[in-house]
Protein backbone atom coordinates (compact mmCIF):
# COMPACT_ATOMS: atom_id res chain seq x y z
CA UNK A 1 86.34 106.72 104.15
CA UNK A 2 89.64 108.76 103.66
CA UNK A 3 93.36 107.96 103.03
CA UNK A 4 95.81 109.82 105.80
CA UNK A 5 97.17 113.06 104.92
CA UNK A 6 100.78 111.04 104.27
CA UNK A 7 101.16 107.50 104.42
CA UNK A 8 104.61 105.32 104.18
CA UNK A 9 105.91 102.44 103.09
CA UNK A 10 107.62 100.07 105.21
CA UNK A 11 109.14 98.19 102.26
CA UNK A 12 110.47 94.89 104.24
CA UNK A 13 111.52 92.50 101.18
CA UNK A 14 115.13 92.09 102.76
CA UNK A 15 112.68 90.34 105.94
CA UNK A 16 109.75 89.82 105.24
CA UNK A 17 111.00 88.53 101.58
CA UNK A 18 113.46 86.61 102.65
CA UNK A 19 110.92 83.82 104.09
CA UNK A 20 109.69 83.24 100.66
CA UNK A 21 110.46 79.99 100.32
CA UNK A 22 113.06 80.56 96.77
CA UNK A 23 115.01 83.59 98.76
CA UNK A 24 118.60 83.58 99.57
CA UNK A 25 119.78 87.07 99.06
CA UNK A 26 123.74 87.33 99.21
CA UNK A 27 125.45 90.21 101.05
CA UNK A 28 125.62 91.85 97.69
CA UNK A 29 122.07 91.33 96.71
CA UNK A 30 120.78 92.87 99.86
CA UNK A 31 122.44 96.12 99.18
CA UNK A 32 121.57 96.05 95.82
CA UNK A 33 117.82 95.58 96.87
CA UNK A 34 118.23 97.99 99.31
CA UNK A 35 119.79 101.06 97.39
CA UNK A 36 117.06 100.39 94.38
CA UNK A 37 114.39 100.53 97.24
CA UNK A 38 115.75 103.98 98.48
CA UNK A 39 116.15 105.42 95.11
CA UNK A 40 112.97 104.60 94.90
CA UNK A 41 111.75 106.51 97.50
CA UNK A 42 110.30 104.06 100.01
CA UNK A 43 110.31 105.83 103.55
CA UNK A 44 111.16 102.55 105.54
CA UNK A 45 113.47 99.81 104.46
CA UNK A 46 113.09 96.96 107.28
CA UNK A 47 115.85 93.88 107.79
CA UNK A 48 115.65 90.42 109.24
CA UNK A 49 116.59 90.45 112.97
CA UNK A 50 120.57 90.23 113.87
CA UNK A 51 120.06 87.72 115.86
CA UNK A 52 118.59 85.46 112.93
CA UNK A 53 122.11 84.51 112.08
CA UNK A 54 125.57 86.64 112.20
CA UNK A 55 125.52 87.41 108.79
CA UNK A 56 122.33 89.24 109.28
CA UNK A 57 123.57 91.05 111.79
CA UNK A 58 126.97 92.10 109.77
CA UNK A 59 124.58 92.85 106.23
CA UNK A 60 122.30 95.06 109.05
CA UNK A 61 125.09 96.95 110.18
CA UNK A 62 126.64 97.78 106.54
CA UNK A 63 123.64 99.32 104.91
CA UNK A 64 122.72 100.96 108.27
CA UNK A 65 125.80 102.81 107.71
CA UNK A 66 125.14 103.18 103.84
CA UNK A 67 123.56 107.27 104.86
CA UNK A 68 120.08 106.18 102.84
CA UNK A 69 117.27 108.11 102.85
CA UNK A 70 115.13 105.38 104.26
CA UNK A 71 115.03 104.36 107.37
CA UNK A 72 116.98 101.34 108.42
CA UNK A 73 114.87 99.38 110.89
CA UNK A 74 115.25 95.54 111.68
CA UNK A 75 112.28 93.22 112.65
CA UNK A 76 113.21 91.57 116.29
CA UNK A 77 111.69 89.11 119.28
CA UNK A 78 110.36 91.40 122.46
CA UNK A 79 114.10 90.46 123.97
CA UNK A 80 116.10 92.25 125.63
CA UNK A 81 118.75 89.97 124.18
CA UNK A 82 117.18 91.21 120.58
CA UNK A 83 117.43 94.75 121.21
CA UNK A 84 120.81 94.72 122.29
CA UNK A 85 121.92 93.64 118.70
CA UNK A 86 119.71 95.96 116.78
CA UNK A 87 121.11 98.80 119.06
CA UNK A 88 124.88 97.16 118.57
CA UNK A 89 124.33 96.64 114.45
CA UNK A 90 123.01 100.79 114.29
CA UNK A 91 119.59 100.58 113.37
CA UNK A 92 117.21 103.46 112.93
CA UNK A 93 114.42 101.68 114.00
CA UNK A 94 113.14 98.25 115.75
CA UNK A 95 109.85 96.74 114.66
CA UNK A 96 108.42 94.49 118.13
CA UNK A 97 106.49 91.33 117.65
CA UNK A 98 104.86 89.78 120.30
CA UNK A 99 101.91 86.68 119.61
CA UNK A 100 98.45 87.59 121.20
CA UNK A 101 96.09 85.61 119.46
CA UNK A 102 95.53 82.77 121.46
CA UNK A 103 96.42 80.51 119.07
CA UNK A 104 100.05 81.46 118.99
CA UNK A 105 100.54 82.76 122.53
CA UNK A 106 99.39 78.84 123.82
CA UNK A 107 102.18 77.54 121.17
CA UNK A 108 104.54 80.45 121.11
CA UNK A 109 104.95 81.84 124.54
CA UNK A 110 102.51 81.25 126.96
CA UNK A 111 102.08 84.41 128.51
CA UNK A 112 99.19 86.41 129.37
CA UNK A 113 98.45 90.08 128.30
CA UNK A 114 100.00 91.59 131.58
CA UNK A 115 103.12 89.65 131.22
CA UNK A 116 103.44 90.49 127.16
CA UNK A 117 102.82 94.35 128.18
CA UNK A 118 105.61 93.64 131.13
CA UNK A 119 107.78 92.18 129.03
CA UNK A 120 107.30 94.78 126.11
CA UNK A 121 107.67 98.01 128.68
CA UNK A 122 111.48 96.47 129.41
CA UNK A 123 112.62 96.20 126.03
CA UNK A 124 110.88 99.60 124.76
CA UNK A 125 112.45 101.57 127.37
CA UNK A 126 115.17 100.09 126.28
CA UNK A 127 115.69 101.30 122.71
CA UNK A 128 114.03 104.85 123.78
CA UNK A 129 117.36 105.25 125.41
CA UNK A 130 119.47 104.48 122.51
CA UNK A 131 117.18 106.74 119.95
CA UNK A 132 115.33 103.97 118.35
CA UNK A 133 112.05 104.57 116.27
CA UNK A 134 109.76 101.71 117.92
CA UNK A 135 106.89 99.89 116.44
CA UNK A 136 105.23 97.32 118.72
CA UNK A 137 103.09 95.10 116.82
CA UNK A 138 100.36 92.19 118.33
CA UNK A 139 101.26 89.14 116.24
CA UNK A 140 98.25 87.30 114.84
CA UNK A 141 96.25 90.81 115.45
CA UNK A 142 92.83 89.03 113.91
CA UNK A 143 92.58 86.37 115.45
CA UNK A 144 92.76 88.55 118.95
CA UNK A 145 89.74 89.74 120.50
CA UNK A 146 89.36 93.37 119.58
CA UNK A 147 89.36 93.95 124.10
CA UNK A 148 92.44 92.48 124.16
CA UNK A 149 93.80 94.28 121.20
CA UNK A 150 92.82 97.53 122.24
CA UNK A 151 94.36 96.97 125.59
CA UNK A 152 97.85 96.07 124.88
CA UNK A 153 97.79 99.07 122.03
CA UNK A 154 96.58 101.39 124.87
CA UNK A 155 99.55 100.49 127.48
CA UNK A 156 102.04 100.40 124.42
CA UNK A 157 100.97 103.54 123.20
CA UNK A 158 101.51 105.20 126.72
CA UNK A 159 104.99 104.63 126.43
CA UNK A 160 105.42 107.33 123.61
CA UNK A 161 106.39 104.66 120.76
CA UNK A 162 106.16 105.91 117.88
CA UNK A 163 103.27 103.22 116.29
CA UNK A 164 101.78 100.47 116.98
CA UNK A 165 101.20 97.11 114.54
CA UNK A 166 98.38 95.50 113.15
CA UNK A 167 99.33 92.35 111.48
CA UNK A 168 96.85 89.63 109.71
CA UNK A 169 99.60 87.35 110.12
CA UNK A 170 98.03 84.18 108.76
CA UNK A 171 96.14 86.19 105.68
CA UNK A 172 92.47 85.77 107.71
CA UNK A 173 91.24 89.07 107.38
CA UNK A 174 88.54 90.43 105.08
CA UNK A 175 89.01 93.98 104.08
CA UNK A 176 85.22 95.59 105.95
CA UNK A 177 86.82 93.58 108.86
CA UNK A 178 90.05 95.33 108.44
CA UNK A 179 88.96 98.66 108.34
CA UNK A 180 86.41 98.27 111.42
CA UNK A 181 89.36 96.87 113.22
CA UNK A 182 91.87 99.76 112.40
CA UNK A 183 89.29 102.58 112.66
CA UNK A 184 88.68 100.91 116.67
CA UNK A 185 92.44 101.09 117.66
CA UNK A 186 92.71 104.64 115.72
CA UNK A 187 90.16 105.66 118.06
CA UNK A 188 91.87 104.24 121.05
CA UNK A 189 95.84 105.77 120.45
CA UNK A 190 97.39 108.77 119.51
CA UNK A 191 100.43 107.09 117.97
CA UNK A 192 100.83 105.93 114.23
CA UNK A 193 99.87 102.44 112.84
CA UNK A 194 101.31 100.24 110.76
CA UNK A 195 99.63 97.45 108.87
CA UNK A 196 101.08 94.51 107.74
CA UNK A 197 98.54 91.92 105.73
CA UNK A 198 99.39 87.96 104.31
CA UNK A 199 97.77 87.19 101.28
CA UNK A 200 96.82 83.46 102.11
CA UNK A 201 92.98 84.36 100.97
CA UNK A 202 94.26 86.99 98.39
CA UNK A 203 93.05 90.23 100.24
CA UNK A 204 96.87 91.44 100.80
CA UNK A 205 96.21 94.42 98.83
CA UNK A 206 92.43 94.92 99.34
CA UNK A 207 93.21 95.06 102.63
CA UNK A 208 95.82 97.20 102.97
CA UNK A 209 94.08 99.98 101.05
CA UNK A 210 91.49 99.54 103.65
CA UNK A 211 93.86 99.64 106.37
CA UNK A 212 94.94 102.87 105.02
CA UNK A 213 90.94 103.72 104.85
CA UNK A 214 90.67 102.96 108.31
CA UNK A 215 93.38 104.94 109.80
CA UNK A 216 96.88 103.12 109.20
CA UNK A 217 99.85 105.83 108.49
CA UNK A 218 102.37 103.17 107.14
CA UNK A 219 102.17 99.81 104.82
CA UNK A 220 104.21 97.01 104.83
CA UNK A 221 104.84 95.82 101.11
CA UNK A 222 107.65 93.49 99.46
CA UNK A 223 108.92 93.42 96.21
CA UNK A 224 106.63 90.81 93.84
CA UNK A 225 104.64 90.35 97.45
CA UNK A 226 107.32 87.86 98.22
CA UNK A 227 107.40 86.25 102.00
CA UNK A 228 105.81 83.26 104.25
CA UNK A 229 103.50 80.98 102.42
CA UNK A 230 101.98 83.49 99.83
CA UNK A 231 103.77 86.78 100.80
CA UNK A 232 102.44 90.18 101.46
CA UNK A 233 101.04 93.26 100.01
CA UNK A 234 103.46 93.94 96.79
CA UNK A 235 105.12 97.04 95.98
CA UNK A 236 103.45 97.32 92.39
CA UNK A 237 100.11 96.40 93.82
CA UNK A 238 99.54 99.01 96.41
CA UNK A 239 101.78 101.88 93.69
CA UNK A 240 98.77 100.47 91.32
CA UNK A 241 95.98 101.15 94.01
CA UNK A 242 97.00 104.39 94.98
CA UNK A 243 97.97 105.75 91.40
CA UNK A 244 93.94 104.51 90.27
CA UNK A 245 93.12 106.62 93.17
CA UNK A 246 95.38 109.44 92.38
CA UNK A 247 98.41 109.51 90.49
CA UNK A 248 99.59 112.28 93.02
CA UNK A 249 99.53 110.22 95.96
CA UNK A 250 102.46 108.40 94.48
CA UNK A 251 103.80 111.05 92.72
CA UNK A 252 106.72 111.41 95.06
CA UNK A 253 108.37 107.89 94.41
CA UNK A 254 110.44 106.93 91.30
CA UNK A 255 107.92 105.21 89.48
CA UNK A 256 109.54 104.62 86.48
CA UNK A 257 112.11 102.33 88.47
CA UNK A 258 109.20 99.44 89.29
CA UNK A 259 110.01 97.26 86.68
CA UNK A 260 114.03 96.83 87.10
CA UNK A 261 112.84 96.35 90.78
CA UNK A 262 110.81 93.82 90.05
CA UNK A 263 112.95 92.25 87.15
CA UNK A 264 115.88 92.25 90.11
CA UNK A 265 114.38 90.46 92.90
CA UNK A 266 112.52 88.14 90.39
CA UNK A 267 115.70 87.11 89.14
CA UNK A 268 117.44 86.58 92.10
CA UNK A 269 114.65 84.26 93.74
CA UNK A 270 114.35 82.20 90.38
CA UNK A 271 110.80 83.47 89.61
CA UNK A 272 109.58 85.30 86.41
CA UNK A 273 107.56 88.31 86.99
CA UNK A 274 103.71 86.99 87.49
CA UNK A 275 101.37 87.49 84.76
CA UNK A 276 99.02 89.51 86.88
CA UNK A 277 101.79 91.91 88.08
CA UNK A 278 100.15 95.02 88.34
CA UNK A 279 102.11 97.84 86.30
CA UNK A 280 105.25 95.21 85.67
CA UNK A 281 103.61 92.01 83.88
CA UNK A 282 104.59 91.81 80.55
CA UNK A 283 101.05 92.19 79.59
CA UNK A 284 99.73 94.35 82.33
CA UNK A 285 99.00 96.92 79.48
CA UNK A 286 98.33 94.89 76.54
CA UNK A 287 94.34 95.10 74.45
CA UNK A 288 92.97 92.08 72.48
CA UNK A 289 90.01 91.55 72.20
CA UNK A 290 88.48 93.80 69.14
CA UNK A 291 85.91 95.71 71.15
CA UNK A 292 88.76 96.79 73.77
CA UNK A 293 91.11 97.61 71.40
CA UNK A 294 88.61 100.21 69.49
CA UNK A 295 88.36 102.65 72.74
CA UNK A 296 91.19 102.43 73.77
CA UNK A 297 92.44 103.91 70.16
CA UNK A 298 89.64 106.03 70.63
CA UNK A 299 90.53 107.31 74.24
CA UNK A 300 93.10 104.82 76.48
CA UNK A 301 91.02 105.96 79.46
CA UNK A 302 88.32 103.41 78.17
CA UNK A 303 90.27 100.73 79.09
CA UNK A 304 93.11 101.71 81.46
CA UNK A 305 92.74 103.32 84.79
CA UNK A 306 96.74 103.25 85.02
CA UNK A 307 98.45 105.71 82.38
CA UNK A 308 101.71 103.45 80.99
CA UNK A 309 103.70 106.49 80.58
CA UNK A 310 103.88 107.44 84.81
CA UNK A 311 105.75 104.13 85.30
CA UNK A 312 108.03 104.11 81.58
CA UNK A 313 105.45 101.64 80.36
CA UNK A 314 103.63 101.79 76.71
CA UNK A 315 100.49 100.08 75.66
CA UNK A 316 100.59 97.04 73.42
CA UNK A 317 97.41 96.80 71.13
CA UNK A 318 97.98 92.70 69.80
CA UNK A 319 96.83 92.43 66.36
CA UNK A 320 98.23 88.47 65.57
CA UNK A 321 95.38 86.46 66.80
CA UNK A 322 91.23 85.84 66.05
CA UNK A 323 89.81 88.18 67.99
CA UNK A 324 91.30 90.85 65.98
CA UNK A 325 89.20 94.05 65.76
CA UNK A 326 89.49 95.77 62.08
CA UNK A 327 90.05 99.19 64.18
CA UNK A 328 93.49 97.46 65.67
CA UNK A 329 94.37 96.84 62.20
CA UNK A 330 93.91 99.93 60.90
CA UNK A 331 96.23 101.42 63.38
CA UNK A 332 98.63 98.85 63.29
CA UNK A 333 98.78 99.35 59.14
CA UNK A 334 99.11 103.16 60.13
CA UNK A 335 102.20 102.34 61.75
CA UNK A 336 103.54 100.42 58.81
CA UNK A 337 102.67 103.62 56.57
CA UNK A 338 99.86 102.09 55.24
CA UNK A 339 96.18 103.50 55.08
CA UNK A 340 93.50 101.11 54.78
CA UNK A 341 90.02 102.27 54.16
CA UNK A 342 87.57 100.89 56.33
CA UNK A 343 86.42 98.49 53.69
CA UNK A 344 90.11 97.20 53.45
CA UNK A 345 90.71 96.80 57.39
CA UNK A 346 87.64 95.29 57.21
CA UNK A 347 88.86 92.28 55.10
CA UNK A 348 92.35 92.32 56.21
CA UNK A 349 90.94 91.67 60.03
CA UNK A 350 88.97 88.69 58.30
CA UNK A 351 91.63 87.15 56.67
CA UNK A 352 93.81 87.08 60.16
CA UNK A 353 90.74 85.78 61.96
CA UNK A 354 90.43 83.32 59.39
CA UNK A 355 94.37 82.63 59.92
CA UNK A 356 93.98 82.95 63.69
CA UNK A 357 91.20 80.04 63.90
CA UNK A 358 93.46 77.70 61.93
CA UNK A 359 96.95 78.27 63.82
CA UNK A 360 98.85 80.22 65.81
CA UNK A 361 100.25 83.86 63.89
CA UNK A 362 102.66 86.00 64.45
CA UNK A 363 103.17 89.26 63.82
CA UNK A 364 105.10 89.53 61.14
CA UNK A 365 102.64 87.15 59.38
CA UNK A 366 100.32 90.29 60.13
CA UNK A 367 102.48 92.58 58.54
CA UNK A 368 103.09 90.50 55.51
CA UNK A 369 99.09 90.23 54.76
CA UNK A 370 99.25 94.31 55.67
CA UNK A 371 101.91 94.93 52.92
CA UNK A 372 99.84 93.42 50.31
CA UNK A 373 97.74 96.79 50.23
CA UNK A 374 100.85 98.68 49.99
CA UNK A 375 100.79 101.14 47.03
């Protein structure tokens, strides 16, 4: 298993995002969002569908003409109607969805496989005329039979679009299954692949990393993971994966720039930033316990496969509670300008222990007990 020579990110939190259930960005807010995202340095920003409502289509057209770096695509129906809109509001790009599980396609639309391919040969031909980057993606792709999969992907890919779509729409997929699935259509089309994974059974990530593995070229992510029901692959998460991989396969974005992201989008949905952020929780790289807190003041590779500094972070090495390690309080008395002698740390850290099993300390109660062995 391999990662592609370059891989993108489709980063679709003014879409995708917007169906988490506290979003309801403002005009403003989407540009904001959207000119953080480019300084960033995601390659793809994607937009709800113009035809979603007319101030979609009017927020669409202004950062389409905002000269980004990204590219601007927008998220539409297999309609002609659709297409016209995303052509009229400037888009770079138009990301097709048609259902083809049978689950949706008995509730959704009805048709069979002949008539989605029809249907989908119109509306590409379409935007090929008008210079649209196309993505044609089978809705519900894991809960289609891998024939019928493989079949649609073929036609589509015959058209000269330039990927196709994998999405676990309803979060079903396990990540082996994932990357089976994506290395079969790899093998089947010449064209890119883009993966786009729910995190109703918490495999967002996992299995985008394997979808990469597999043969994807671009990754749908969102801000926080924010979107339907329990969202998508986040930002941070897959930044995370790919940095424990190798820092320089993420070298190229603005790393340091994650956590006002985050911070941003949190705020404007009414959320705080979760506690298991990866890279942007306020404790994603903070030690306790005592036997933690030793290595990593002996090495921080011990303990952390993420280096703080490559995304403006520091480490926090906690010090005010009863699992205090006398090694953390030697350090922390270090930074106070005190020395302690091993003997000394040794009976500070019981005293806080002692403290910490009684009530809840702070750390300036720390720092008081510390100052006692001030010369």
């Amino acid at each position: 298993m391999s990662l592609p020579d370059r891989f993108h990110l489709v980063e679709t939190t003014l879409r995708e995002g917007e169906q988490f259930a506290g979003a309801r960005f403002s005009s403003a807010q989407r540009v904001s969002i959207a000119d953080a995202l480019d300084a960033f340095g995601v390659e793809y920003i994607e937009l709800t569908s113009p035809a979603a409502s007319p101030q979609s289509a009017r927020d669409l057209e202004a950062i389409a003409r905002r000269g980004l770096r990204a590219r601007v695509l927008t998220h539409i129906r297999c309609h002609m109607d659709d297409a016209r809109l995303a052509v009229e509001a400037g888009a770079q790009g138009a990301n097709l969805l048609f259902a083809t599980s049978e689950q949706l396609r008995q509730v959704s639309h009805g048709r069979t496989l002949d008539e989605i391919i029809e249907r989908a040969v119109e509306v590409i031909a379409y935007l090929q005329r008008h210079d649209l980057e196309v993505r044609f993606s089978c809705e519900d792709s894991f809960r289609t039979p891998l024939p019928d999969l493989i079949r649609v992907y073929r036609a589509i890919d015959s058209l000269g679009v330039q990927r196709i779509g994998l999405a676990d729409t309803v979060g079903i997929a396990a990540p082996r299954q994932v990357y089976d699935v994506l290395a079969a259509v790899r093998a089947a089309v010449g064209c890119d692949i883009e993966f786009h994974g729910h995190n109703d059974s918490g495999c967002a990530i996992a299995n985008a990393f394997c979808a990469l593995e597999g043969g994807a070229t671009h990754v749908d992510v969102t801000v926080l993971g924010i979107g339907e029901r329990n969202g998508i692959a986040s930002l941070g998460g897959m930044i995370a994966r790919l940095a424990a991989i190798d820092p320089a396969l993420v070298a190229r974005y603005n790393l340091g720039m994650l956590g006002e992201i985050d911070q941003m989008v949190a705020d404007m949905v009414g959320i705080a930033i979760p506690f298991n952020s990866c890279i942007t929780s306020p404790t994603a790289f903070t030690h306790k316990a005592g036997m933690h807190t030793k290595a990593v003041l002996a090495d921080p590779r011990s303990y952390e496969v993420l280096d703080p500094s490559l995304f403006g972070r520091t480490r926090t090495v906690a010090v005010a509670h009863r699992l205090v390690g006398w090694h953390a309080i030697a350090e922390r008395a270090r930074e106070l300008g005190i020395y302690l002698s091993e003997a000394q740390a040794r009976v500070a850290a019981a005293r806080i222990k002692a403290l910490g099993d009684e009530h809840d300390i702070d750390g300036n109660t720390v720092d008081e007990l510390l100052y006692e062995y001030a010369e």
